[in-house]
Protein backbone atom coordinates (compact mmCIF):
# COMPACT_ATOMS: atom_id res chain seq x y z
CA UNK A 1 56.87 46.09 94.71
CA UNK A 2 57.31 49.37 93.12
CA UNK A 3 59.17 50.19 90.31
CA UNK A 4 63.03 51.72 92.15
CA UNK A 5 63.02 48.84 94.07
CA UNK A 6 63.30 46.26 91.00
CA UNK A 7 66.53 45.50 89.70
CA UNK A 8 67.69 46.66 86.07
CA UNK A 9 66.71 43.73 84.30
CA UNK A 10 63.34 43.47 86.03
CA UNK A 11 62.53 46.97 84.92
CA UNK A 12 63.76 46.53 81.52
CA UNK A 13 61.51 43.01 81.10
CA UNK A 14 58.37 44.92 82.28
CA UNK A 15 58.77 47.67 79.62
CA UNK A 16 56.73 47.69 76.28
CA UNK A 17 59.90 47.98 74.12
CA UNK A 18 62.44 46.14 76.12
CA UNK A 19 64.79 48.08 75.05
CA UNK A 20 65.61 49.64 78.93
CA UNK A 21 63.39 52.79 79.45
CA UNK A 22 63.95 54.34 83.12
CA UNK A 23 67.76 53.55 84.36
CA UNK A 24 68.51 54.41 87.87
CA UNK A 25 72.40 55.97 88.32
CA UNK A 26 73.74 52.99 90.13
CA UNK A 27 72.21 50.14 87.69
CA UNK A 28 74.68 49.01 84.54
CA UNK A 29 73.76 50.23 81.07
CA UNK A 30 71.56 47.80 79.21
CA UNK A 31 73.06 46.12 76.31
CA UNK A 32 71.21 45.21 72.85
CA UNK A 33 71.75 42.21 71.12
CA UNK A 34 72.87 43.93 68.32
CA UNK A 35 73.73 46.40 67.09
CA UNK A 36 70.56 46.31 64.03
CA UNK A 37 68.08 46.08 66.70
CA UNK A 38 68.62 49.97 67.47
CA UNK A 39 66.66 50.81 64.63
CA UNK A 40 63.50 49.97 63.87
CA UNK A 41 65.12 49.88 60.12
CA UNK A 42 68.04 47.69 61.68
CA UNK A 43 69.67 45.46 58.74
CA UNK A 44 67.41 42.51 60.14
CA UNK A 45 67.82 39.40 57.89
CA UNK A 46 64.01 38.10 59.23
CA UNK A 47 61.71 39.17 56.35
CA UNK A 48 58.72 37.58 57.98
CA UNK A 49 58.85 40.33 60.88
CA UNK A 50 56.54 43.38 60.75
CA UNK A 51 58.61 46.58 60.81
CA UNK A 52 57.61 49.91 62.51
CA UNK A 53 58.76 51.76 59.88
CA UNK A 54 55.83 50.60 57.66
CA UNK A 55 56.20 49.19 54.18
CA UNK A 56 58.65 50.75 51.88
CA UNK A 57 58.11 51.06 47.92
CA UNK A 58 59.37 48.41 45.98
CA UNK A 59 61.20 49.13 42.67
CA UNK A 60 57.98 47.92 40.48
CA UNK A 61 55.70 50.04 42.45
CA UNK A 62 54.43 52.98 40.26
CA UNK A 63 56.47 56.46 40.18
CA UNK A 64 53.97 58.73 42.33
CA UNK A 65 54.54 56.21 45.28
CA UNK A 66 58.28 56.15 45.17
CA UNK A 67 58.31 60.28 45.42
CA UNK A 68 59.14 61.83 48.48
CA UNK A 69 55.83 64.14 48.72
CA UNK A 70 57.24 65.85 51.79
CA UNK A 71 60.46 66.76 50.69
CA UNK A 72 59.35 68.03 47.19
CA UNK A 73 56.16 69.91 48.37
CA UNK A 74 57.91 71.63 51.43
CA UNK A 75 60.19 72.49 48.98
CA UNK A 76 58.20 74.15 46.37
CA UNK A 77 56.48 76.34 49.04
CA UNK A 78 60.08 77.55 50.18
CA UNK A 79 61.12 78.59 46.70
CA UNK A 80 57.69 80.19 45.41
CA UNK A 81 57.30 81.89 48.75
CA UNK A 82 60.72 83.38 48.43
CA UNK A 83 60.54 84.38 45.01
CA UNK A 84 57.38 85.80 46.23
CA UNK A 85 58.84 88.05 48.70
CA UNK A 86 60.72 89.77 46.41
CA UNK A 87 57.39 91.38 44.95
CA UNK A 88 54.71 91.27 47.97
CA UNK A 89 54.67 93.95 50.02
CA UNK A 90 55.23 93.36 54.09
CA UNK A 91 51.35 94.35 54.34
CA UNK A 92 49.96 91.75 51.55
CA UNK A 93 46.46 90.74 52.62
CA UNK A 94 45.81 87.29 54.57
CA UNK A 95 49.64 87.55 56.15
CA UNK A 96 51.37 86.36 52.74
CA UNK A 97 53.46 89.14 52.94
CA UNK A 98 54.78 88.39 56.74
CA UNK A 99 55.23 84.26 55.33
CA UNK A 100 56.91 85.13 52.65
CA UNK A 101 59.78 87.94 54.31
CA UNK A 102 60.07 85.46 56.90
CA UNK A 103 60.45 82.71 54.56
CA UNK A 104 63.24 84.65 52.73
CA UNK A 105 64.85 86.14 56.34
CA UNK A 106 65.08 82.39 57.20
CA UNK A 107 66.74 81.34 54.33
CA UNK A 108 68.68 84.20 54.06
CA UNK A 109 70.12 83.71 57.97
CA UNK A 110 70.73 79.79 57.00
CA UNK A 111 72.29 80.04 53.91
C-alpha cells in the first residue's frame, strides 16, 4: 500500500514524530494532545522524559555555563567590526575592510 492511499491517521502513526508530517488537501488537520506538546520545550510536568532541547543550566551551575556564548560573541564582532570601519580603509588587506563597511552598511540599513 503506498503512502496517498493510507488514511490520515495511518500516515500520521507511521511517521517518526507523530506529530502529522505529509497532509493530503482532503484529509482533516491533525490535532495534538496539547497544546505543550508543540514544543519540544512544552510546559511538560514529566521530569523523567528526555527533552530535545538538551539540558538547560541549573541556577548552581557555574557562571561561564549560564552565558549565552552566541549572543555575546556575535555581538562583540558586530560592535568592534563597526567601530572598525570607521578607520579601515575599503581596501584593508585579507577583506577586513569589505567585513567591516558591510558590517556597518548592515547595521546602518537596520537600525
Amino acid at each position: 500500500m503506498n503512502q496517498i492511499s493510507q488514511p490520515a491517521k495511518a500516515r500520521a502513526a507511521a511517521s517518526t514524530c507523530g506529530t502529522g508530517g505529509f497532509v493530503l488537501p482532503g484529509d482533516p488537520p491533525l490535532r495534538l494532545a496539547s497544546a505543550a506538546a508543540a514544543s519540544c520545550c512544552g510546559g511538560s510536568d514529566d521530569t523523567s522524559a528526555a527533552s530535545c532541547c538538551g539540558p538547560s543550566a541549573g541556577v548552581d551551575a557555574p557562571t561561564w555555563r549560564r552565558v549565552d556564548w552566541m549572543l555575546w560573541g556575535s555581538g562583540a564582532i558586530i560592535v568592534v567590526s563597526y567601530l572598525a570601519g570607521f578607520v579601515l580603509p575599503h581596501d584593508a588587506p585579507l577583506g577586513l575592510g569589505v567585513f567591516t563597511h558591510g558590517v556597518q552598511e548592515m547595521m546602518n540599513l537596520m537600525w
